[in-house]
PDB file of N, CA and C in Angstrom:
ATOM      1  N   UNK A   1     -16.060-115.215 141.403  1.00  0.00           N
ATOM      2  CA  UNK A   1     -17.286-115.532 142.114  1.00  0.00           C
ATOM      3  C   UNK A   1     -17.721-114.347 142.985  1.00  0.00           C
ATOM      4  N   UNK A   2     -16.663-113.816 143.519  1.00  0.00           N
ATOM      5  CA  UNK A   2     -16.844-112.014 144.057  1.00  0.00           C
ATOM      6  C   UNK A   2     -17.809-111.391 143.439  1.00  0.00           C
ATOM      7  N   UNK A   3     -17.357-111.046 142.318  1.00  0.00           N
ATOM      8  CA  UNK A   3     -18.426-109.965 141.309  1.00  0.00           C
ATOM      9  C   UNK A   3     -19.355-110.771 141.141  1.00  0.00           C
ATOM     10  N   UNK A   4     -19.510-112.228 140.978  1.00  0.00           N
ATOM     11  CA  UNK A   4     -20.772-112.224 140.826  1.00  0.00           C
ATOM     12  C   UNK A   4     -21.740-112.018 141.883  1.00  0.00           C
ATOM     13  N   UNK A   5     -21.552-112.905 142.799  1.00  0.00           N
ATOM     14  CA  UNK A   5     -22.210-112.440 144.358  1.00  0.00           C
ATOM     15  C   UNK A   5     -22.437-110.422 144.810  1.00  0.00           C
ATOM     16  N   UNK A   6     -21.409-109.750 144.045  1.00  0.00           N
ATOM     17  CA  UNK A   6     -21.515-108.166 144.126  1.00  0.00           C
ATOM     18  C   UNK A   6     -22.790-108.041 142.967  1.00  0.00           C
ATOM     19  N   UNK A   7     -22.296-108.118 141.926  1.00  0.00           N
ATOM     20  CA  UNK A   7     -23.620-107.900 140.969  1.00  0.00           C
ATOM     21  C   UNK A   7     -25.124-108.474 141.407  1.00  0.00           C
ATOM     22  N   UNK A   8     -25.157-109.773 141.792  1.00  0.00           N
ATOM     23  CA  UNK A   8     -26.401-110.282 142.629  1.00  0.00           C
ATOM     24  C   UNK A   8     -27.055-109.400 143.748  1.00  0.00           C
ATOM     25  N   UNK A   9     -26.186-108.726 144.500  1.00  0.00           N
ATOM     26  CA  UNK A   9     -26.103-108.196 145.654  1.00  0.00           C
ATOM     27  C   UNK A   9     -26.564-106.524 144.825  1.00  0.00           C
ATOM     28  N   UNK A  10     -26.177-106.174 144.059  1.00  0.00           N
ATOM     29  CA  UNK A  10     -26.989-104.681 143.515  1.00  0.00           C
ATOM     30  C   UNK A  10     -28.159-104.626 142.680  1.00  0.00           C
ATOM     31  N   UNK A  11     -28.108-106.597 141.558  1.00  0.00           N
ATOM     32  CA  UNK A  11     -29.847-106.612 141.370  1.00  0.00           C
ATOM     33  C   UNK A  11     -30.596-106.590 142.159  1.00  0.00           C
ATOM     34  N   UNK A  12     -30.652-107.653 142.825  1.00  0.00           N
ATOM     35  CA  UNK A  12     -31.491-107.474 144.410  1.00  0.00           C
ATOM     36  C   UNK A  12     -31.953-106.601 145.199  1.00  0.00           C
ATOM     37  N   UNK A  13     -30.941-105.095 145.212  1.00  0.00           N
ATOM     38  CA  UNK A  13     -30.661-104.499 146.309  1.00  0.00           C
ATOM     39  C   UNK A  13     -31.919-102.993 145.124  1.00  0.00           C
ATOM     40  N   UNK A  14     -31.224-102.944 143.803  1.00  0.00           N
ATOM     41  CA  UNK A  14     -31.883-102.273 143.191  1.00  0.00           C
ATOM     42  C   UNK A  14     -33.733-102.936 142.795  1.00  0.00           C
ATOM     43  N   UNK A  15     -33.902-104.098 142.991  1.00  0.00           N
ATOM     44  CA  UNK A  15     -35.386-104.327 142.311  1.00  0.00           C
ATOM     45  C   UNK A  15     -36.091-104.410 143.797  1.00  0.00           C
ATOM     46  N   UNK A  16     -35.380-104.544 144.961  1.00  0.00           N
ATOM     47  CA  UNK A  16     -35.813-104.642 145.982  1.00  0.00           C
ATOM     48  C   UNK A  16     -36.684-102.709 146.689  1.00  0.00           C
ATOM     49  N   UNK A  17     -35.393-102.074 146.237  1.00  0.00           N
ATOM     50  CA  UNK A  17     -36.044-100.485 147.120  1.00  0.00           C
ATOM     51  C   UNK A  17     -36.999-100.480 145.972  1.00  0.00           C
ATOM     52  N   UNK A  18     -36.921-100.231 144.138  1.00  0.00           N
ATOM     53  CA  UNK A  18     -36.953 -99.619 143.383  1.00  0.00           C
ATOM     54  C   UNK A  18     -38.559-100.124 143.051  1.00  0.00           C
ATOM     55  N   UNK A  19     -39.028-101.730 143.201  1.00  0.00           N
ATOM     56  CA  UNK A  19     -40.290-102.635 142.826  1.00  0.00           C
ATOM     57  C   UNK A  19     -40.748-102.842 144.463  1.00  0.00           C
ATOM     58  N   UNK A  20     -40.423-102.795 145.556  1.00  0.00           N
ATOM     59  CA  UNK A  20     -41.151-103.118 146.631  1.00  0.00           C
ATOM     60  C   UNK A  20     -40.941-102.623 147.992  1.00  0.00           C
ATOM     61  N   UNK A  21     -40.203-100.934 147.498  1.00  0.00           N
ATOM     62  CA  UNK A  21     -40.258-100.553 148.904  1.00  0.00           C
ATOM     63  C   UNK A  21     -39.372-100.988 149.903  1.00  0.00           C
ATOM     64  N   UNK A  22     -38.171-102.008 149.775  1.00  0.00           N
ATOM     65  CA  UNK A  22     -37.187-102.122 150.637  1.00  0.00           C
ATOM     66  C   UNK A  22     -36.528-100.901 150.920  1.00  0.00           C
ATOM     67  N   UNK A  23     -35.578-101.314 151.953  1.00  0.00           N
ATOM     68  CA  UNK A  23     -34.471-100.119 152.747  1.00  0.00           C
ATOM     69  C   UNK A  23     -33.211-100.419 152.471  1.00  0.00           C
ATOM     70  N   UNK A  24     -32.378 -99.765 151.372  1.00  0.00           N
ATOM     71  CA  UNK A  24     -30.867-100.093 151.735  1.00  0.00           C
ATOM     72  C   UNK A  24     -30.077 -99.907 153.575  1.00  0.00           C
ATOM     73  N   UNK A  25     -30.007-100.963 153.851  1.00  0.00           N
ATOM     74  CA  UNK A  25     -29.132-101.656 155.373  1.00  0.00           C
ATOM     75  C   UNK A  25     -28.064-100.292 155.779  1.00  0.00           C
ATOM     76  N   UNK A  26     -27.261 -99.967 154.125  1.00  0.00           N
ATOM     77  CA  UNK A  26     -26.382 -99.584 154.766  1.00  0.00           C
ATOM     78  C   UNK A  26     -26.497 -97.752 155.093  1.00  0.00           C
ATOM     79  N   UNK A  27     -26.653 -97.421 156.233  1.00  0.00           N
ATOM     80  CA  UNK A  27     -26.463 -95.811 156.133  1.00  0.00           C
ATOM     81  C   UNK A  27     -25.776 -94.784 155.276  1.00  0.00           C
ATOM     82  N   UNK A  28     -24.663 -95.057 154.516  1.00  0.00           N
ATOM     83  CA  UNK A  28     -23.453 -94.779 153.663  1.00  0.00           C
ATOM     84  C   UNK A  28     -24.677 -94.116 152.360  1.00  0.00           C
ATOM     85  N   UNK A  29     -25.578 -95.202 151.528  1.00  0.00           N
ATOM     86  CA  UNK A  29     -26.177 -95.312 150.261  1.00  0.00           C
ATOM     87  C   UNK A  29     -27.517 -95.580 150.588  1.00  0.00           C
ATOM     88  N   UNK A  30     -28.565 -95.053 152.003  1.00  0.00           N
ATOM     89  CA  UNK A  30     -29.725 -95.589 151.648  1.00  0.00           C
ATOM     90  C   UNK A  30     -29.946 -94.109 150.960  1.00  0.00           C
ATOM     91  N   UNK A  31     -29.777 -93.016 151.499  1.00  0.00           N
ATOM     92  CA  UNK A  31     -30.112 -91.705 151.133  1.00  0.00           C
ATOM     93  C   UNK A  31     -29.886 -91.679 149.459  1.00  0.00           C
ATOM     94  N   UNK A  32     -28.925 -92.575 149.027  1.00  0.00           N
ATOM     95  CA  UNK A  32     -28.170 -92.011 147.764  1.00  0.00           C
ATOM     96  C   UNK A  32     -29.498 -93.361 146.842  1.00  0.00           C
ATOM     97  N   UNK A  33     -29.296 -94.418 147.399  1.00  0.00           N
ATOM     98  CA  UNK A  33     -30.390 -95.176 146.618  1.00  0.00           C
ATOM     99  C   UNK A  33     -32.072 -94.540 146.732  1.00  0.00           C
ATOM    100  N   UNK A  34     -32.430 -93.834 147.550  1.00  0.00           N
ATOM    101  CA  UNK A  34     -33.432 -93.691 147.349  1.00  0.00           C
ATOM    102  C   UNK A  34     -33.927 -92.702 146.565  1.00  0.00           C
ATOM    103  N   UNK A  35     -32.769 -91.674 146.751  1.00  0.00           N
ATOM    104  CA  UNK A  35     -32.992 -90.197 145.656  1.00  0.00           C
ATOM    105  C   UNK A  35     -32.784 -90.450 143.811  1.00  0.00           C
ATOM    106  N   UNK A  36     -31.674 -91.863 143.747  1.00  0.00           N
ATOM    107  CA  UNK A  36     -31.146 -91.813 142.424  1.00  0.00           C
ATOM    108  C   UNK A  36     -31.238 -93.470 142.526  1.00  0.00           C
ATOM    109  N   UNK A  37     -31.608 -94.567 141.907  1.00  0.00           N
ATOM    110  CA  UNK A  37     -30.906 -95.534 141.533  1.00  0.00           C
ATOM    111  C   UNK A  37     -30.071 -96.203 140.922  1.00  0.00           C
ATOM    112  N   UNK A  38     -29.865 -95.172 139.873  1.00  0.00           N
ATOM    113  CA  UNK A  38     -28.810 -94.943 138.865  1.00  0.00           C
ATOM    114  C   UNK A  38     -27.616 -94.814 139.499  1.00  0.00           C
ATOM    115  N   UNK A  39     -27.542 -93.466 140.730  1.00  0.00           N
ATOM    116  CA  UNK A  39     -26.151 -92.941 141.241  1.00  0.00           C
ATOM    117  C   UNK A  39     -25.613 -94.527 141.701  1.00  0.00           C
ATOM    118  N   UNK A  40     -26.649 -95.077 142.560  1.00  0.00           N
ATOM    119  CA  UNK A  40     -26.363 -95.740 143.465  1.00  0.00           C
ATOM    120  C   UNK A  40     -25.773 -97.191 142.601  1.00  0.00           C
ATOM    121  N   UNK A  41     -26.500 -97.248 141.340  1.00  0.00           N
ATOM    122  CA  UNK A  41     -25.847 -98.555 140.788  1.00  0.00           C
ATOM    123  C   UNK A  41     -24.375 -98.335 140.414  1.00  0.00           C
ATOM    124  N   UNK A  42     -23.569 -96.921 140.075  1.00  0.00           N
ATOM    125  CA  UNK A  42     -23.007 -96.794 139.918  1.00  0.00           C
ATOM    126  C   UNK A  42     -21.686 -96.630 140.658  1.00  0.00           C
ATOM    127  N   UNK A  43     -21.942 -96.314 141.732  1.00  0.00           N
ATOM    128  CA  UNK A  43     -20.968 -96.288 142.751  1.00  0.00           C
ATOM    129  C   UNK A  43     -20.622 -97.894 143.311  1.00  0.00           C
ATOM    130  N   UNK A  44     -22.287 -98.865 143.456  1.00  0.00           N
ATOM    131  CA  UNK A  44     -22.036-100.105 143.648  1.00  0.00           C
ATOM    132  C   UNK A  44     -21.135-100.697 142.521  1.00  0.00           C
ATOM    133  N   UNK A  45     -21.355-101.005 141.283  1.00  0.00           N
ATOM    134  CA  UNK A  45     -20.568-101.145 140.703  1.00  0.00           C
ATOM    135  C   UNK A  45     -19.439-100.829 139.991  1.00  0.00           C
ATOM    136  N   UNK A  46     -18.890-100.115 140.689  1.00  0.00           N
ATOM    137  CA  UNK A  46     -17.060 -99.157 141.124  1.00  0.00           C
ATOM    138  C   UNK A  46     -16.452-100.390 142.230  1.00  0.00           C
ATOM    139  N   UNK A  47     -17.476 -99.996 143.475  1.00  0.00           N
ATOM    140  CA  UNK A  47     -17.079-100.977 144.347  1.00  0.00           C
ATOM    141  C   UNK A  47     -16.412-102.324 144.073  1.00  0.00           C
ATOM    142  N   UNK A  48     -17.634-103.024 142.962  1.00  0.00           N
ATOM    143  CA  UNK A  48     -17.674-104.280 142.754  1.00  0.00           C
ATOM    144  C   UNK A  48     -16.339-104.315 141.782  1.00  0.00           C
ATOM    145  N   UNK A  49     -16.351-103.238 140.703  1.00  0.00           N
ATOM    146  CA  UNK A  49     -15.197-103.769 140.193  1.00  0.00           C
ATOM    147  C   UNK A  49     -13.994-103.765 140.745  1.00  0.00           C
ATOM    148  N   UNK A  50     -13.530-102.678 142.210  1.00  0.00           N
ATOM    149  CA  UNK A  50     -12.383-102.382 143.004  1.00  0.00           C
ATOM    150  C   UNK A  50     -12.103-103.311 143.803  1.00  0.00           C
ATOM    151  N   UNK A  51     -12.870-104.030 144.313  1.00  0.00           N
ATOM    152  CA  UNK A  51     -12.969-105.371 144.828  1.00  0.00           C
ATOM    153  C   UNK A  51     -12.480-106.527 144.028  1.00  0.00           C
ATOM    154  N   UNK A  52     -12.802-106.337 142.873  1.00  0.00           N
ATOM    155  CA  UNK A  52     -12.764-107.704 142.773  1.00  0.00           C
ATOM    156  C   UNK A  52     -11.262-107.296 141.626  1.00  0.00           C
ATOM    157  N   UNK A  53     -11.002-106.332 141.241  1.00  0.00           N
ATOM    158  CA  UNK A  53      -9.268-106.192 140.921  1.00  0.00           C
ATOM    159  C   UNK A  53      -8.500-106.374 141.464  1.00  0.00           C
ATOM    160  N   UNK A  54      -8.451-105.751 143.446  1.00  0.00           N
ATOM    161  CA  UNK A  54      -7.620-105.745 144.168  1.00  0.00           C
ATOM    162  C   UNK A  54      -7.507-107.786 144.478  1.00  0.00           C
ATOM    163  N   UNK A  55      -8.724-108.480 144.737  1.00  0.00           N
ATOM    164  CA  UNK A  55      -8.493-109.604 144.973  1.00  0.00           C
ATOM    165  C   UNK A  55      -7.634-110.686 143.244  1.00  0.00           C
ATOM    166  N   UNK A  56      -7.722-109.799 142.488  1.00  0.00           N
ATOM    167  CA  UNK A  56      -7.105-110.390 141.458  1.00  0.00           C
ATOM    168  C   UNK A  56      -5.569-109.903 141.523  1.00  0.00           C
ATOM    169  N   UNK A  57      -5.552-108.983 141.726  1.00  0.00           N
ATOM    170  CA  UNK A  57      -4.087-108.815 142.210  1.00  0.00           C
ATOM    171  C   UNK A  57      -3.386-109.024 142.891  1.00  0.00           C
ATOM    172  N   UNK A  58      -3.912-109.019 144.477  1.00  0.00           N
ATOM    173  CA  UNK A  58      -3.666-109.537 145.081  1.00  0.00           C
ATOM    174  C   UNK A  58      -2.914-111.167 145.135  1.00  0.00           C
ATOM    175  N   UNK A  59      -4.253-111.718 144.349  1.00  0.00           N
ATOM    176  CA  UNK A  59      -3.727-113.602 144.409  1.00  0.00           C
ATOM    177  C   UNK A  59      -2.464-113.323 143.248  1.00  0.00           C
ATOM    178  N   UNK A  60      -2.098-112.503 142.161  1.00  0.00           N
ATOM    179  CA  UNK A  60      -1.676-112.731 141.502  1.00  0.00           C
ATOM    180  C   UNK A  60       0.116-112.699 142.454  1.00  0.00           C
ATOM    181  N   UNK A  61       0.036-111.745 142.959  1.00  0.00           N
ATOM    182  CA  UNK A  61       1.657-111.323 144.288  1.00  0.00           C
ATOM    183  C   UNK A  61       1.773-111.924 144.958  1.00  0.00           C
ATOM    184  N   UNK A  62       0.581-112.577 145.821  1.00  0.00           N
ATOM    185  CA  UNK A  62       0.370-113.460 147.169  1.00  0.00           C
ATOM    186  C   UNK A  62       0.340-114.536 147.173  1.00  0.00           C
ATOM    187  N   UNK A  63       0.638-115.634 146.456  1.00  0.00           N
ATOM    188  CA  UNK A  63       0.235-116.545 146.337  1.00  0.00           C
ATOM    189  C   UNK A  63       0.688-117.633 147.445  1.00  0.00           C
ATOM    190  N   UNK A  64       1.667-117.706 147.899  1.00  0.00           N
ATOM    191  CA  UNK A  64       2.437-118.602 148.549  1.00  0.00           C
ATOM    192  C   UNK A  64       2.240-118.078 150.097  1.00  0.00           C
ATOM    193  N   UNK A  65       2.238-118.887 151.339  1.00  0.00           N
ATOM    194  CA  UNK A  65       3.174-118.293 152.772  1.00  0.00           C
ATOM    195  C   UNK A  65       1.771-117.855 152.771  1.00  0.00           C
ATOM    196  N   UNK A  66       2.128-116.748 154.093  1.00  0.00           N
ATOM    197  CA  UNK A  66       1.142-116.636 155.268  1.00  0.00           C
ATOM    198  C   UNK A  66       0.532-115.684 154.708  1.00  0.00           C
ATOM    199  N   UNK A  67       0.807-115.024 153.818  1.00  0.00           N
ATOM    200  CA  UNK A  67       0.245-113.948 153.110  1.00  0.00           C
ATOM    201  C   UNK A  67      -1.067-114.510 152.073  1.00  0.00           C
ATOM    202  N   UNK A  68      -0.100-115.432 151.333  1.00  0.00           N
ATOM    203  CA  UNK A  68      -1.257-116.201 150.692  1.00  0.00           C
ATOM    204  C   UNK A  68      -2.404-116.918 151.262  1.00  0.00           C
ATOM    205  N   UNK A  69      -2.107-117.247 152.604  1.00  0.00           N
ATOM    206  CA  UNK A  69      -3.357-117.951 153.113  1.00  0.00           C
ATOM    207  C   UNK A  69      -4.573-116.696 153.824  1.00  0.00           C
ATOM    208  N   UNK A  70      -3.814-116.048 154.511  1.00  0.00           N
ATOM    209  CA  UNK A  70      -4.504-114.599 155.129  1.00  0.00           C
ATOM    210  C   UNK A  70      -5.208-114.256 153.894  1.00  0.00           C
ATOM    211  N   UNK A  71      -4.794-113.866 152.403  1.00  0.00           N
ATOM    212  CA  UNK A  71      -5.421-113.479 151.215  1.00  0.00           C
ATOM    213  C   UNK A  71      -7.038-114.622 151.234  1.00  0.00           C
ATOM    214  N   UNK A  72      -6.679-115.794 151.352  1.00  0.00           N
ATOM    215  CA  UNK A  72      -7.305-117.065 151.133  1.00  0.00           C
ATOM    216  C   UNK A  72      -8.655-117.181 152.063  1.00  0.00           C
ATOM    217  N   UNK A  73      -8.133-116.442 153.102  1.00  0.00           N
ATOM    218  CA  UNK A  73      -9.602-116.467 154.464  1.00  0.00           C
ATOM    219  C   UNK A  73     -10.221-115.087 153.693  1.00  0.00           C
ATOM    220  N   UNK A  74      -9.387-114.393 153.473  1.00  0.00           N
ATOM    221  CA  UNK A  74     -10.234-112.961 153.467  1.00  0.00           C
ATOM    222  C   UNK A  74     -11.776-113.096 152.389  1.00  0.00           C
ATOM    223  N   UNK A  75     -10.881-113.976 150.843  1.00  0.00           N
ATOM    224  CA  UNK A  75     -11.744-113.975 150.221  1.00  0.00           C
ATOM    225  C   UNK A  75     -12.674-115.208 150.099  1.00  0.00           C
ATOM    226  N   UNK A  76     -12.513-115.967 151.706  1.00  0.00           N
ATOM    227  CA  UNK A  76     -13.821-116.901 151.435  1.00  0.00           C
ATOM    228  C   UNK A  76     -14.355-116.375 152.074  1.00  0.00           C
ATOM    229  N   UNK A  77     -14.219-115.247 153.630  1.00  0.00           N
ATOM    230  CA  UNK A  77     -14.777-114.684 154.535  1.00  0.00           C
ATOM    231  C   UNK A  77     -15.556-113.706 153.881  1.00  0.00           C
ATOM    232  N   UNK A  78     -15.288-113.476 152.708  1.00  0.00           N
ATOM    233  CA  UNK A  78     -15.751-112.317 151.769  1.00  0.00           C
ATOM    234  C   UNK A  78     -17.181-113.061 150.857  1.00  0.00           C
ATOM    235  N   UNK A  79     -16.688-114.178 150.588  1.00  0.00           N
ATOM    236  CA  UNK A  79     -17.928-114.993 149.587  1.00  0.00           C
ATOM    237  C   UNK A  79     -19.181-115.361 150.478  1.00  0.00           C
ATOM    238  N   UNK A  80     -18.448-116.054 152.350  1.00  0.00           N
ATOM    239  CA  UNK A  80     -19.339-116.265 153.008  1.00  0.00           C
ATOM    240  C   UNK A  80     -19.982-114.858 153.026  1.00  0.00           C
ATOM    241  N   UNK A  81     -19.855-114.008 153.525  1.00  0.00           N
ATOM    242  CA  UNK A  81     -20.608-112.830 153.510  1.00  0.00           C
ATOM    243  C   UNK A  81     -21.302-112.122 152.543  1.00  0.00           C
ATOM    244  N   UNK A  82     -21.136-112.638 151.131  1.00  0.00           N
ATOM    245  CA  UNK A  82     -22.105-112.149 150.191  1.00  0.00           C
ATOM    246  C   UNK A  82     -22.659-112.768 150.148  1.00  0.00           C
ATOM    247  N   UNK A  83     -22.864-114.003 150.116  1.00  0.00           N
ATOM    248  CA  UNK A  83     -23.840-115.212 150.020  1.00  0.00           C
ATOM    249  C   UNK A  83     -24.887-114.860 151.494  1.00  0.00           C
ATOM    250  N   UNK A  84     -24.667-114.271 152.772  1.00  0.00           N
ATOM    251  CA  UNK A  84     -25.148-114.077 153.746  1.00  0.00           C
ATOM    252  C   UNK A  84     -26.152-112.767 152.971  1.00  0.00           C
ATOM    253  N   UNK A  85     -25.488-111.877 152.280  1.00  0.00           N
ATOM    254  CA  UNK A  85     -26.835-110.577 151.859  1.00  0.00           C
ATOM    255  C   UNK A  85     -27.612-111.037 150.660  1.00  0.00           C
ATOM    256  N   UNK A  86     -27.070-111.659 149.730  1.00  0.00           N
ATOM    257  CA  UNK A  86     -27.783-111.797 148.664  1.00  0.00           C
ATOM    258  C   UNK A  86     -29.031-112.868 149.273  1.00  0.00           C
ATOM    259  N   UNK A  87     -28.497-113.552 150.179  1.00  0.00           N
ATOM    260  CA  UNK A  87     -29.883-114.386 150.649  1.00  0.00           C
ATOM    261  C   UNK A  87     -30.778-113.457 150.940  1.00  0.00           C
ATOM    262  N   UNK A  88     -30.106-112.914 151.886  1.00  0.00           N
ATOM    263  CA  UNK A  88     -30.983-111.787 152.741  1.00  0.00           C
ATOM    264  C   UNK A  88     -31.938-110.885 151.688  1.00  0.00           C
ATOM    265  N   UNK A  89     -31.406-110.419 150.888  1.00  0.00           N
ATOM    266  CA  UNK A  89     -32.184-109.849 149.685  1.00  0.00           C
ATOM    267  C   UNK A  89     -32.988-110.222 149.143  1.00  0.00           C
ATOM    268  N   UNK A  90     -32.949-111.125 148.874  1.00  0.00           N
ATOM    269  CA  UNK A  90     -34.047-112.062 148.267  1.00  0.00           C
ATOM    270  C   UNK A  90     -35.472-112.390 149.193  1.00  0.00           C
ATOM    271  N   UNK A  91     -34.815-112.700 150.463  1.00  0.00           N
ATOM    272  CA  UNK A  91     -35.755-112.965 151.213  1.00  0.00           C
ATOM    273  C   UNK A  91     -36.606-111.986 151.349  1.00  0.00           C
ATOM    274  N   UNK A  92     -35.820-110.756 151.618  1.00  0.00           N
ATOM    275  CA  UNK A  92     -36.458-109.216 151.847  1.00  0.00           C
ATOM    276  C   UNK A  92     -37.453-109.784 150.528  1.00  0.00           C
ATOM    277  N   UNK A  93     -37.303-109.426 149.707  1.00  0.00           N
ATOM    278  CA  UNK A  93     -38.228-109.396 148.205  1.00  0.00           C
ATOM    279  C   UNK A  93     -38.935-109.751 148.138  1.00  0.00           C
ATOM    280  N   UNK A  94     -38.539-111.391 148.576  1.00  0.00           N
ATOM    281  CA  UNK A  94     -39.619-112.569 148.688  1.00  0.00           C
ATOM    282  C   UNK A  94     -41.043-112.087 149.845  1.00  0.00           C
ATOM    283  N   UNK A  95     -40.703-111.537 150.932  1.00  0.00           N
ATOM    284  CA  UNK A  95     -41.132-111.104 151.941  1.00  0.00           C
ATOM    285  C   UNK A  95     -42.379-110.409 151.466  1.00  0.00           C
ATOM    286  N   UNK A  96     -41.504-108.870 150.664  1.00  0.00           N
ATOM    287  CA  UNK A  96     -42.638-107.688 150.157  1.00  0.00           C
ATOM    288  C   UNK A  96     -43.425-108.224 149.405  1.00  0.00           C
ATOM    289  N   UNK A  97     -43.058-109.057 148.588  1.00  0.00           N
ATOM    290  CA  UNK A  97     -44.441-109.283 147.596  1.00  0.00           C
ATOM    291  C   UNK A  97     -45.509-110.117 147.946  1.00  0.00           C
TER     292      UNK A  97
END
């Protein structure tokens, strides 16, 4: 559900600068999204896939004990928070047009 909320989170983020003039948020990639969208899909989706391996690996070692539950907040604290931009994205979108 990670990657998908990541992939949501780089359509959005790409039809948003690329069709209406949005601002990538983050300082790191607005420079890099605005010169290339290509670079920028590409590095996002590195991210997305490094993310969402480490949380597959992760559950796969962690499963049990305090480790497993700490794993367990991280990645709902992680879903709440994509679900928090991809809204946001949309809205942005919804907004420009």
């Amino acid at each position: 559900m990670l990657v998908v909320f990541g992939l949501l989170d780089l359509v959005t983020t790409v039809v948003g600068v690329t069709c209406f003039g949005a601002v990538e948020a983050n300082p790191l990639l607005s420079g890099i999204t605005k010169a290339s969208p290509l670079v920028f899909s590409g590095i996002k989706l590195l991210a997305i896939i490094a993310i969402g391996l480490t949380f597959y690996k992760a559950g796969s070692a962690l499963s049990v004990g305090l480790n497993g539950r700490f794993l367990q907040f991280s990645y709902s604290l992680s879903l709440v928070f994509m679900t928090y931009v991809v809204t946001n994205n949309c809205l942005v979108v919804a907004h420009l047009t």
